[in-house]
N, C-alpha and C. Protein backbone atom coordinates (compact mmCIF):
# COMPACT_ATOMS: atom_id res chain seq x y z
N UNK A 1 12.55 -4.44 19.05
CA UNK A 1 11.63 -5.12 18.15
C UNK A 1 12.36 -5.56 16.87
N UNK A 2 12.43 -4.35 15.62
CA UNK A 2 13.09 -4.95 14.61
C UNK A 2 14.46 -4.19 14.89
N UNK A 3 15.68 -4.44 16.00
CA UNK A 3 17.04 -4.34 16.03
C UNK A 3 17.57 -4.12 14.82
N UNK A 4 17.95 -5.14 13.88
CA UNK A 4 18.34 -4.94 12.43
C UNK A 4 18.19 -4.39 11.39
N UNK A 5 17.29 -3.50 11.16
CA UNK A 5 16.72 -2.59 11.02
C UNK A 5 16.54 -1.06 11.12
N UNK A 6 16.07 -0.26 10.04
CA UNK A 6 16.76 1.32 9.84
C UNK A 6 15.08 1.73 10.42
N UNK A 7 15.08 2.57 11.13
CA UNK A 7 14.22 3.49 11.66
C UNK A 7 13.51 4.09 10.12
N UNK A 8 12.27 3.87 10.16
CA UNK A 8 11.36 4.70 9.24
C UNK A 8 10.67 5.99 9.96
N UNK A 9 11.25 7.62 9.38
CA UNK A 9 10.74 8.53 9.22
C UNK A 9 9.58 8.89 8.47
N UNK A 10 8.56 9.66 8.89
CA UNK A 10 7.45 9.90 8.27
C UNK A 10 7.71 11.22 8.14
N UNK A 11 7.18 12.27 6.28
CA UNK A 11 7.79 13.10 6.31
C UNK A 11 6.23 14.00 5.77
N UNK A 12 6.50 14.89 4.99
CA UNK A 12 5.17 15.89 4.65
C UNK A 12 4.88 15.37 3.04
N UNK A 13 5.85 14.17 2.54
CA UNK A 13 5.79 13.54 1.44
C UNK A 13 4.52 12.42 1.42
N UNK A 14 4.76 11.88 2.30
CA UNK A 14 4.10 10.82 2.41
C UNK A 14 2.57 11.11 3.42
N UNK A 15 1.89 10.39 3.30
CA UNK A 15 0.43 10.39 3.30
C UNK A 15 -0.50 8.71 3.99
N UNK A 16 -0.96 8.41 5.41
CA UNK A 16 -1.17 7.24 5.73
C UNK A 16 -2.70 6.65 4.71
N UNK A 17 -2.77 6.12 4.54
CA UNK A 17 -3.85 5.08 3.88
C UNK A 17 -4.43 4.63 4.56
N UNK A 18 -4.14 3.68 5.33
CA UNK A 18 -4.60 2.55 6.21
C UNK A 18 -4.01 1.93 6.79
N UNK A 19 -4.29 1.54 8.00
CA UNK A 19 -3.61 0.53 8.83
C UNK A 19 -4.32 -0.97 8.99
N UNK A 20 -3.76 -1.51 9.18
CA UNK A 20 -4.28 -3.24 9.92
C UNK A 20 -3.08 -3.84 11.06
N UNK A 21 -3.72 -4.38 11.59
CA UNK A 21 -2.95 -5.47 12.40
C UNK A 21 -2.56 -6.43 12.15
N UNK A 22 -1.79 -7.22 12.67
CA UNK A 22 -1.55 -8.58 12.18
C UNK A 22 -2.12 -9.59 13.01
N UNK A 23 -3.15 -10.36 12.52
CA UNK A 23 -3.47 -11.08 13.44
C UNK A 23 -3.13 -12.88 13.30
N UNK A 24 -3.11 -13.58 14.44
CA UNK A 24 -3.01 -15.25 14.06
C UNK A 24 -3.56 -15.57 12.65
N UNK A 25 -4.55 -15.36 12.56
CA UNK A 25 -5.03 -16.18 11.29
C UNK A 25 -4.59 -15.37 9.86
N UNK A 26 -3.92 -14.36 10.03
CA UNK A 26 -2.80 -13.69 9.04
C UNK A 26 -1.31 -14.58 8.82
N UNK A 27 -1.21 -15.43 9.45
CA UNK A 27 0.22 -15.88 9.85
C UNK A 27 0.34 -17.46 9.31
N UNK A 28 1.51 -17.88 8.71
CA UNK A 28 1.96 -18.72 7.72
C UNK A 28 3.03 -19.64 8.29
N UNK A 29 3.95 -20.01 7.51
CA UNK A 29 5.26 -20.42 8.00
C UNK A 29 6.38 -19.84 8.26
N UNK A 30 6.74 -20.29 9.72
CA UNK A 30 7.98 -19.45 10.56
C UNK A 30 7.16 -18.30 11.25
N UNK A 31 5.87 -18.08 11.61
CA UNK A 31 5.02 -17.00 12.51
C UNK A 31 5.13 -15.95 11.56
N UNK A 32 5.54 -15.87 10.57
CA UNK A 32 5.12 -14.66 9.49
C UNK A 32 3.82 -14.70 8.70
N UNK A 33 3.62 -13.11 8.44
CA UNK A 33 2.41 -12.91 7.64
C UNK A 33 2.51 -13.36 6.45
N UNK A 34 1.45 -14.18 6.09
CA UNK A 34 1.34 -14.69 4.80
C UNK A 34 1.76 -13.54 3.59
N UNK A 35 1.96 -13.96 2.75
CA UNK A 35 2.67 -12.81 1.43
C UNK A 35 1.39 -12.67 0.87
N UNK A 36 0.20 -13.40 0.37
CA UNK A 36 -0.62 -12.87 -0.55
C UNK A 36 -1.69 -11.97 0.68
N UNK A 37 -1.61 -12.24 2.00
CA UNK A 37 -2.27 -11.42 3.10
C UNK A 37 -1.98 -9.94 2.57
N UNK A 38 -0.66 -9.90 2.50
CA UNK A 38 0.06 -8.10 2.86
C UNK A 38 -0.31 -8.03 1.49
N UNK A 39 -0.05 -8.88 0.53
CA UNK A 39 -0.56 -8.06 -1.60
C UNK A 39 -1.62 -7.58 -1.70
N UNK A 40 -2.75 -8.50 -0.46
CA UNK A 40 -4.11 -7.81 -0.58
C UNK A 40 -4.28 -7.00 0.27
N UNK A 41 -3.51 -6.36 1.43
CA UNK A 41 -3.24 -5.61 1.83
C UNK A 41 -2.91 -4.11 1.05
N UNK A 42 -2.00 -4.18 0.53
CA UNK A 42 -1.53 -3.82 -0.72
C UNK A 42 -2.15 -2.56 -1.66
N UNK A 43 -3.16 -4.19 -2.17
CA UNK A 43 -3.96 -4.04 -2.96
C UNK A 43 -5.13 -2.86 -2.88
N UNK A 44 -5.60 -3.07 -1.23
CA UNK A 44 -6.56 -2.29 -1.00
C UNK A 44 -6.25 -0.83 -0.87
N UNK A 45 -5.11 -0.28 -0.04
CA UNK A 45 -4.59 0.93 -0.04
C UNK A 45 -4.08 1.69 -1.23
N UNK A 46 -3.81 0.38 -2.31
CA UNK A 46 -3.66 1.44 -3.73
C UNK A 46 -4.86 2.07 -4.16
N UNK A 47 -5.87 1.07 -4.06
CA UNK A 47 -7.28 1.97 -4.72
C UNK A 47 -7.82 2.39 -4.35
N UNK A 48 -7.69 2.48 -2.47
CA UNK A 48 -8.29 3.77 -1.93
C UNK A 48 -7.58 5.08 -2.13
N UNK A 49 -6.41 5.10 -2.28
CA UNK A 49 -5.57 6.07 -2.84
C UNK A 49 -5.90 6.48 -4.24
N UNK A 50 -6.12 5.46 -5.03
CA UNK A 50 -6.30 5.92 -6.58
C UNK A 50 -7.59 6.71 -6.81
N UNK A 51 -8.24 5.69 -5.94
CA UNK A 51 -9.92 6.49 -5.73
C UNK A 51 -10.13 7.88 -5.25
N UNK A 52 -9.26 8.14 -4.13
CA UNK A 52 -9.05 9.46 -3.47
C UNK A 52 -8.83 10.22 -4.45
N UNK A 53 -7.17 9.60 -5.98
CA UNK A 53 -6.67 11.06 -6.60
C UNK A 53 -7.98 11.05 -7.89
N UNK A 54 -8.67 9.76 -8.34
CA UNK A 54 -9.06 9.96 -9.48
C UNK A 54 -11.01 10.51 -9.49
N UNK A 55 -11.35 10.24 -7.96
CA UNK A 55 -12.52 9.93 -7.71
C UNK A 55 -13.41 9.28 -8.53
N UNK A 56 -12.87 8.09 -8.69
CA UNK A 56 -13.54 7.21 -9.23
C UNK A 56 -13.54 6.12 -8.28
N UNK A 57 -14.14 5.05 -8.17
CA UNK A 57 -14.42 3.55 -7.68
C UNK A 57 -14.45 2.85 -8.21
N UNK A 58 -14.29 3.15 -9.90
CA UNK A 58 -13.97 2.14 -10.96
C UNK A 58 -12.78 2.08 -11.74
N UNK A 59 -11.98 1.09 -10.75
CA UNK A 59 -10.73 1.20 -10.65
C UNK A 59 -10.21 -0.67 -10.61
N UNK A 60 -9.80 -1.13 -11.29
CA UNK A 60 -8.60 -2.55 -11.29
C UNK A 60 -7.45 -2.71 -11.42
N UNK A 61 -7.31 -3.30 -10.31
CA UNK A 61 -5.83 -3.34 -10.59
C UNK A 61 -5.18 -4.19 -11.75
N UNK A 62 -3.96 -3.22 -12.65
CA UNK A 62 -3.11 -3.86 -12.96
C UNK A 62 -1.99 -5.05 -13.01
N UNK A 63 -0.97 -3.93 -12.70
CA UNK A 63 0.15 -4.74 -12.46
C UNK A 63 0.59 -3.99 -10.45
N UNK A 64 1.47 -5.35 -10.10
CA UNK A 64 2.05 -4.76 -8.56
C UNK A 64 3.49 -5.03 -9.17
N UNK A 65 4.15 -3.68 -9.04
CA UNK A 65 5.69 -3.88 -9.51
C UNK A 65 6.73 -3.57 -8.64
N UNK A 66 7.41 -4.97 -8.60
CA UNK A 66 8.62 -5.01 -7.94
C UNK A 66 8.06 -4.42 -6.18
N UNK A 67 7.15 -5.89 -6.18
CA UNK A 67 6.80 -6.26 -4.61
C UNK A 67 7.87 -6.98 -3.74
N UNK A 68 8.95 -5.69 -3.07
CA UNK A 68 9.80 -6.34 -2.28
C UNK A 68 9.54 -6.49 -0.62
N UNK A 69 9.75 -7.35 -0.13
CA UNK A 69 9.33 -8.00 1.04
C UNK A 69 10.48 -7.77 1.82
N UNK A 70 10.66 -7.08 2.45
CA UNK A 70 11.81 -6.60 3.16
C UNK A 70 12.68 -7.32 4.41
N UNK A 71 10.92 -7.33 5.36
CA UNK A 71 10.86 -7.33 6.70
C UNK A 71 9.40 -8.17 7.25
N UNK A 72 9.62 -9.14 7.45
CA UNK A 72 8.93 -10.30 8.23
C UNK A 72 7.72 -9.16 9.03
N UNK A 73 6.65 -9.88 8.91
CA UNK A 73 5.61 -9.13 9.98
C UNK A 73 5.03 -9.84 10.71
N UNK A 74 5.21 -9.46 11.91
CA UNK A 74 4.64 -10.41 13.05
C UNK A 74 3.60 -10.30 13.73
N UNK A 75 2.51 -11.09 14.34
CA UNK A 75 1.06 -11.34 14.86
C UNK A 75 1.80 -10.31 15.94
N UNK A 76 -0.06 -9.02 16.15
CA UNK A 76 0.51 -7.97 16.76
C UNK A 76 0.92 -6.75 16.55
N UNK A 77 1.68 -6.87 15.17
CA UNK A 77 2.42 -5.64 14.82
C UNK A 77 0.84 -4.86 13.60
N UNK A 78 1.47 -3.60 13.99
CA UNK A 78 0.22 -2.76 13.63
C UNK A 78 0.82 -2.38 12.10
N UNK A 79 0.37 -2.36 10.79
CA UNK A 79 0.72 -2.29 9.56
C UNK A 79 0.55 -0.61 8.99
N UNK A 80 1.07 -0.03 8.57
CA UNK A 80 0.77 0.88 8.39
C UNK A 80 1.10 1.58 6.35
N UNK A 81 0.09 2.18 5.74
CA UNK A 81 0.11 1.81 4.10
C UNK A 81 0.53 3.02 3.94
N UNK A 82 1.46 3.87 3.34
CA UNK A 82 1.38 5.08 3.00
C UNK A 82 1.66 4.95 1.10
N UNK A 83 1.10 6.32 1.06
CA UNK A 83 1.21 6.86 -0.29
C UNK A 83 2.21 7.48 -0.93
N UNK A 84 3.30 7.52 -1.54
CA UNK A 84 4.37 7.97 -1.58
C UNK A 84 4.34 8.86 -2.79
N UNK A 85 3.23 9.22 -3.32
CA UNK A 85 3.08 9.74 -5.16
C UNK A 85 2.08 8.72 -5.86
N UNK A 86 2.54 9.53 -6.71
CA UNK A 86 1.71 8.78 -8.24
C UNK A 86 2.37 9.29 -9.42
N UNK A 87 1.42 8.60 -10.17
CA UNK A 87 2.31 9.17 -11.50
C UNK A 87 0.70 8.25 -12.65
N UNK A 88 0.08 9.22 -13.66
CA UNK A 88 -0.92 9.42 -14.24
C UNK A 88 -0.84 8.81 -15.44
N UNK A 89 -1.15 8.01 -16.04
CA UNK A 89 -1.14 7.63 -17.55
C UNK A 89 -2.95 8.16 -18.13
N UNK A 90 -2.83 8.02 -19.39
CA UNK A 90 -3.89 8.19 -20.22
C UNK A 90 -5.19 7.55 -19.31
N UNK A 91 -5.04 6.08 -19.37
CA UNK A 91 -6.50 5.26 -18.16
C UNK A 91 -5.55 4.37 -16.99
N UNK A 92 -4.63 5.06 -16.81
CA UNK A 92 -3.63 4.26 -15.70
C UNK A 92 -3.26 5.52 -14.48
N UNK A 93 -3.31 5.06 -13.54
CA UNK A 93 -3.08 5.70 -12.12
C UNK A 93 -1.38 4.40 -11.75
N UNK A 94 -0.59 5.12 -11.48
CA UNK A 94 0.65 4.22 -10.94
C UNK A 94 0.81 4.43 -9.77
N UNK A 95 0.29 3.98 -8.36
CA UNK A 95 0.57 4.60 -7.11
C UNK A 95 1.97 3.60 -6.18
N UNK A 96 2.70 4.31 -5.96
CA UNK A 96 3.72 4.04 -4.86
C UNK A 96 3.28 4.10 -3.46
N UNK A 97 3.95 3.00 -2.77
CA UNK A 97 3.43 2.64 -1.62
C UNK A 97 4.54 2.09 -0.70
N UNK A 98 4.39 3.09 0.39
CA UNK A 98 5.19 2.37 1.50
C UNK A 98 4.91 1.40 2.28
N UNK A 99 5.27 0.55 3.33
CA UNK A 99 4.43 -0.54 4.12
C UNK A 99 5.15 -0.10 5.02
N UNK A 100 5.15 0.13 6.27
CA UNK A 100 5.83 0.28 7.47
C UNK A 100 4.86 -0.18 8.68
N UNK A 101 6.07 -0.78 9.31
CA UNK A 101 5.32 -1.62 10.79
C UNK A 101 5.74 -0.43 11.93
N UNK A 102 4.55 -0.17 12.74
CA UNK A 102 4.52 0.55 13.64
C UNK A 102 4.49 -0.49 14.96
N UNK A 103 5.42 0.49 15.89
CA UNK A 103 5.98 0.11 17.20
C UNK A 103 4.77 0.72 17.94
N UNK A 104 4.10 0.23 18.49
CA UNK A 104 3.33 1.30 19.15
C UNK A 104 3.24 1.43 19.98
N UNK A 105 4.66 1.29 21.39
CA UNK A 105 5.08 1.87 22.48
C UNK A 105 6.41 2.22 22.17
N UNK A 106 7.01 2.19 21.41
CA UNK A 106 8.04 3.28 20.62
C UNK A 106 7.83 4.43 20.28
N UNK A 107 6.46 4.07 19.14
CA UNK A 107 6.02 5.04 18.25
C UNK A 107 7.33 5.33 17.26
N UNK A 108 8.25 3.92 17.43
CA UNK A 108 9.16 4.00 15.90
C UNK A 108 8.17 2.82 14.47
N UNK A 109 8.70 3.67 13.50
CA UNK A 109 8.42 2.75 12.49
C UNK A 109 9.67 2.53 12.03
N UNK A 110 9.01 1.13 11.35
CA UNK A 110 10.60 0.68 10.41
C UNK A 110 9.48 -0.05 9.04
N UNK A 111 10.74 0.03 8.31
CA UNK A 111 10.20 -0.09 6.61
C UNK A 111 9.83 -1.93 6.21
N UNK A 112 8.73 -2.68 5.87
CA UNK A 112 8.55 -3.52 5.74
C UNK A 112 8.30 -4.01 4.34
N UNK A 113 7.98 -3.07 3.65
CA UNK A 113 7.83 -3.32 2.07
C UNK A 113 7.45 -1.83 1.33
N UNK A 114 7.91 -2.19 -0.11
CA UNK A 114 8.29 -0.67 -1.02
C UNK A 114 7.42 -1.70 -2.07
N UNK A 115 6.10 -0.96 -2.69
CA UNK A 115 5.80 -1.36 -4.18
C UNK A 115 5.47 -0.32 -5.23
N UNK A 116 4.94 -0.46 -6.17
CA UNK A 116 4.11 0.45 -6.98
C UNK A 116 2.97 -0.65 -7.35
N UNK A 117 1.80 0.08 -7.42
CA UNK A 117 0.44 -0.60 -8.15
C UNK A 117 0.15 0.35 -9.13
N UNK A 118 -0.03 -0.59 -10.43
CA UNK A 118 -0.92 0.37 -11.29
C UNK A 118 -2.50 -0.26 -11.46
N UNK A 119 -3.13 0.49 -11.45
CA UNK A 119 -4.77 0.62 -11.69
C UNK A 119 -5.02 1.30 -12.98
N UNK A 120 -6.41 0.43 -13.24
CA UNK A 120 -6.79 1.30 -15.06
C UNK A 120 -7.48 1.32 -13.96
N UNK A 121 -8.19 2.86 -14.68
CA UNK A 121 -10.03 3.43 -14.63
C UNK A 121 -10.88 2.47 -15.54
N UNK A 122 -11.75 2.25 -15.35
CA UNK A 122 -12.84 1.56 -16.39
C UNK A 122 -14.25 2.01 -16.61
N UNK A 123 -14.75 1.91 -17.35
CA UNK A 123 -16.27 2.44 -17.48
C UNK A 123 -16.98 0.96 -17.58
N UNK A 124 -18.50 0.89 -17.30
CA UNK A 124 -19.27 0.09 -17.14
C UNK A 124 -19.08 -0.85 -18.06
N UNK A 125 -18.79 -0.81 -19.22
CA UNK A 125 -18.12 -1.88 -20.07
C UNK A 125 -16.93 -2.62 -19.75
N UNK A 126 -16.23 -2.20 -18.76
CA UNK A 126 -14.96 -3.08 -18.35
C UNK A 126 -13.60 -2.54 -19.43
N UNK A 127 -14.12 -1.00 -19.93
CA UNK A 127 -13.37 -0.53 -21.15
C UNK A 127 -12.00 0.01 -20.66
N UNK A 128 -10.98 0.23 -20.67
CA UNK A 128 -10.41 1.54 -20.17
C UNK A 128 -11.04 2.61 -20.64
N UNK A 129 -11.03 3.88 -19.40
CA UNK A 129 -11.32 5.08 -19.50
C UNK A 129 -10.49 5.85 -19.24
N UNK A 130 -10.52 7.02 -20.19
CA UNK A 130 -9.33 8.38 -19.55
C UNK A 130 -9.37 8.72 -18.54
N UNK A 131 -8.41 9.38 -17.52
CA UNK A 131 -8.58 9.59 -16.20
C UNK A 131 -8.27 11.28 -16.26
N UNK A 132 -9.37 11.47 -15.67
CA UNK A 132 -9.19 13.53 -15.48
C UNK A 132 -8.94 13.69 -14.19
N UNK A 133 -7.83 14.15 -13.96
CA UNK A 133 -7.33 14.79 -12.41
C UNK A 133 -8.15 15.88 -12.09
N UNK A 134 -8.78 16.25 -10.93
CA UNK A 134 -9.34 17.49 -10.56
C UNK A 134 -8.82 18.46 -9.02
N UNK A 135 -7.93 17.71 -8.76
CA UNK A 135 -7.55 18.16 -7.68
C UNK A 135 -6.64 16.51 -6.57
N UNK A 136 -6.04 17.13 -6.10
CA UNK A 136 -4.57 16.22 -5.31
C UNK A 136 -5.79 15.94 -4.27
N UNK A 137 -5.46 14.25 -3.77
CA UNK A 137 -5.91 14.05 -2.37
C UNK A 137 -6.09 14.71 -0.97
């Protein structure tokens, strides 16, 4: 599948999010997945993650930092989001995120994209709010 490519290990660090597929109407120029497809991809597994550590649902995203695109994803291939950490500010959640494409008559993964998302908390005003940890995902 991806020959060129380093085998992705899954370890007791990391944590799955979510998966998707890739389907035709995901797909752009040269049979690859569109880029703002996988950001909102992305997008969604940070704040179910953020939501998980902060239990909140009132959560926006920030900034996506240093969204590198590694590895082409192809119609078919099964997507897979993991959680790699966090790291807590005052009304900011910073979550790290793996992207790995699963083989799924291998059952190898290989690494397709590395980001961080940060999310503020907000209160009904659209304010930032402090974020109180109460316990790990």
């Amino acid at each position: 599948m991806k020959s060129e490519t380093t085998l992705f290990r899954l370890n007791d660090e990391l944590q799955v999010i979510t998966r998707h597929i890739c389907l035709t109407k995901d797909i752009g120029v040269d049979d690859n997945l569109f880029g703002g497809v996988m950001l909102s991809w992305i997008d969604e597994a940070a704040v179910i993650y953020a939501m998980l550590v902060t239990k909140s649902n009132r959560l926006v995203t920030r900034v996506f930092n240093n969204a590198e695109f590694q590895q082409p994803v192809k119609v078919g291939d099964v997507v897979e989001f993991l959680a790699n950490g966090y790291k807590i500010g005052k009304t900011s959640i910073t979550v790290s995120l793996r992207v790995v494409i699963l083989d799924v008559q291998s059952e190898q993964r290989y690494e397709a994209h590395s980001v961080d998302v940060t999310l503020v908390q907000i209160d009904r005003n659209r304010k930032p709010l402090e974020i109180k940890i109460h316990s790990k995902p």
